[in-house]
Protein backbone atom coordinates (compact mmCIF):
# COMPACT_ATOMS: atom_id res chain seq x y z
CA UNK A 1 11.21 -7.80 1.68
CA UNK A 2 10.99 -5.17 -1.07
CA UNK A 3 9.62 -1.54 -0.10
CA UNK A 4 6.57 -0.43 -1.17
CA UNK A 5 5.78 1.90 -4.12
CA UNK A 6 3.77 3.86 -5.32
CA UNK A 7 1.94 2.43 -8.48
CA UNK A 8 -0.22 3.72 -10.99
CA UNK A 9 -1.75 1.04 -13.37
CA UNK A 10 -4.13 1.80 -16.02
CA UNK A 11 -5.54 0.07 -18.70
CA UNK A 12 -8.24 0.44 -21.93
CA UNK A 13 -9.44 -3.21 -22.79
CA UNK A 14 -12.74 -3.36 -24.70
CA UNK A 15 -14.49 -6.31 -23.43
CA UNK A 16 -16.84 -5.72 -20.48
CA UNK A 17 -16.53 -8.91 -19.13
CA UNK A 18 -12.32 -8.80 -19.12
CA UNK A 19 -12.42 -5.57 -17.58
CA UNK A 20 -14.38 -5.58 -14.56
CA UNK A 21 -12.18 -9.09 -13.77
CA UNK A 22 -9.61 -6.89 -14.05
CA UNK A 23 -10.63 -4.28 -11.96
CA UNK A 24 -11.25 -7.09 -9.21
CA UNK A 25 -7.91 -8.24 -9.62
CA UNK A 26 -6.71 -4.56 -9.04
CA UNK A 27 -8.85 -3.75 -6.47
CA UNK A 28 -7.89 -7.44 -4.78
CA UNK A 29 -4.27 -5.95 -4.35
CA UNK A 30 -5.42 -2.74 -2.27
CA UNK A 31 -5.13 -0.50 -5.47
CA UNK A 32 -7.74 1.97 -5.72
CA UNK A 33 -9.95 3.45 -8.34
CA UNK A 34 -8.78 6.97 -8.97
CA UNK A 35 -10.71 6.79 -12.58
CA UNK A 36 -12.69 4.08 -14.90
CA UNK A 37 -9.76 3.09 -15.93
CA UNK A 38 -7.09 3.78 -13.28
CA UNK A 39 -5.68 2.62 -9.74
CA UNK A 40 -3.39 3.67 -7.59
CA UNK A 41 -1.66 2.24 -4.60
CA UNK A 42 1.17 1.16 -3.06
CA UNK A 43 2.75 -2.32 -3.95
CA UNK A 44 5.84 -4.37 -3.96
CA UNK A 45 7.81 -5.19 -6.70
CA UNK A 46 6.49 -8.73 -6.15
CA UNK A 47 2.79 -7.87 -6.42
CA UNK A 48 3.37 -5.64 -9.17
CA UNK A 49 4.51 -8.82 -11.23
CA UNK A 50 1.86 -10.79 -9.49
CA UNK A 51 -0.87 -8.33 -10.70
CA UNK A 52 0.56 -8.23 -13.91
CA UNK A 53 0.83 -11.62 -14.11
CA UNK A 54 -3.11 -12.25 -13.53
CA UNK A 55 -3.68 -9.44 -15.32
CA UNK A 56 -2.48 -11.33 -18.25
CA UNK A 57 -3.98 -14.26 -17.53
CA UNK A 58 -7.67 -12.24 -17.34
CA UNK A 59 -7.33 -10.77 -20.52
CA UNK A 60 -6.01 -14.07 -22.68
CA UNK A 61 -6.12 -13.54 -25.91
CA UNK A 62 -8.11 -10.53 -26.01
CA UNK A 63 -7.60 -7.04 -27.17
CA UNK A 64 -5.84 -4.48 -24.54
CA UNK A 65 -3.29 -2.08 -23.18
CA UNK A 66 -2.27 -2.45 -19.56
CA UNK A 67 0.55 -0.25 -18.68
CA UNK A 68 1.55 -0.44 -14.90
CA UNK A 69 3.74 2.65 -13.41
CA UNK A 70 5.87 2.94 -10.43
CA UNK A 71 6.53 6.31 -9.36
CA UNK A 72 9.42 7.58 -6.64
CA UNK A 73 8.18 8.84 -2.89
CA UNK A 74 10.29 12.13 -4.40
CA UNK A 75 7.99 12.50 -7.17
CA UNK A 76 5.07 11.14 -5.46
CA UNK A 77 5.14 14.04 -2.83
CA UNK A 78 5.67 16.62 -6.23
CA UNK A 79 2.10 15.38 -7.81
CA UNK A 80 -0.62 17.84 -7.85
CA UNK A 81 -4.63 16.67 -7.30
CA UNK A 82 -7.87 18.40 -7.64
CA UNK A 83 -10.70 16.07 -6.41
CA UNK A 84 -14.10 17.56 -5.78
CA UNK A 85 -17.73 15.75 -5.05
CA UNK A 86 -21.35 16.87 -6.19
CA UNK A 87 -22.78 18.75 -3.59
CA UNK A 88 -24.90 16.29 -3.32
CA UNK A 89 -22.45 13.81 -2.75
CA UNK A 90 -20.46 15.65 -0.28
CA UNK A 91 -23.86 16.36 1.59
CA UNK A 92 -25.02 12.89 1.87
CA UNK A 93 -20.75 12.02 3.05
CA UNK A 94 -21.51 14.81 5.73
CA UNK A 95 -25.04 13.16 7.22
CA UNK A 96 -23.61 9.95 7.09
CA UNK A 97 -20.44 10.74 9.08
CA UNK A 98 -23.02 12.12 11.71
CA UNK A 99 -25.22 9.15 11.33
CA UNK A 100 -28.38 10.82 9.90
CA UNK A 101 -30.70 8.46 8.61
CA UNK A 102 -32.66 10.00 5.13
């Protein structure tokens, strides 16, 4: 069986419709959504041609760019991420994790 790997796919595709398929398709394969556009996860080489594959099939004839990225557990440790919540956000997280009711 082929490892897993890290995988960054992102895309730009204009119709509505096409792209929220698409992001069901992505999100179907355990990727998740880092951005609008973007997911990350880890895959095999064999789902990354799978997903690419229905990827392709989603989008027919349609206008868009799907580009797909593996990157190495060596670089993957080197990547650098700033993720922050509204307060608001990170509030609610907090009473929910506690299980207070608003």
């Amino acid at each position: 069986m082929p490892p897993l790997m890290y995988s960054l796919l992102v895309y730009d595709i204009p119709d509505d419709r096409k792209r929220a398929k698409i992001a069901d398709a992505c999100l179907d394969y355990g990727l998740d959504r880092i951005q609008y556009s973007a997911f990350l996860g880890q895959l095999r080489s064999t789902h990354q041609d799978e997903l690419m594959l229905k990827i392709k099939k989603i989008l027919g004839k349609k206008a868009g760019n799907v580009q797909l990225f593996t990157v190495c557990a060596e670089d993957w440790k080197k990547r650098k991420v700033i993720e922050q919540k509204e307060k608001d956000d990170a509030a609610n997280e907090a009473k929910n994790e506690r299980g207070v009711k608003e």
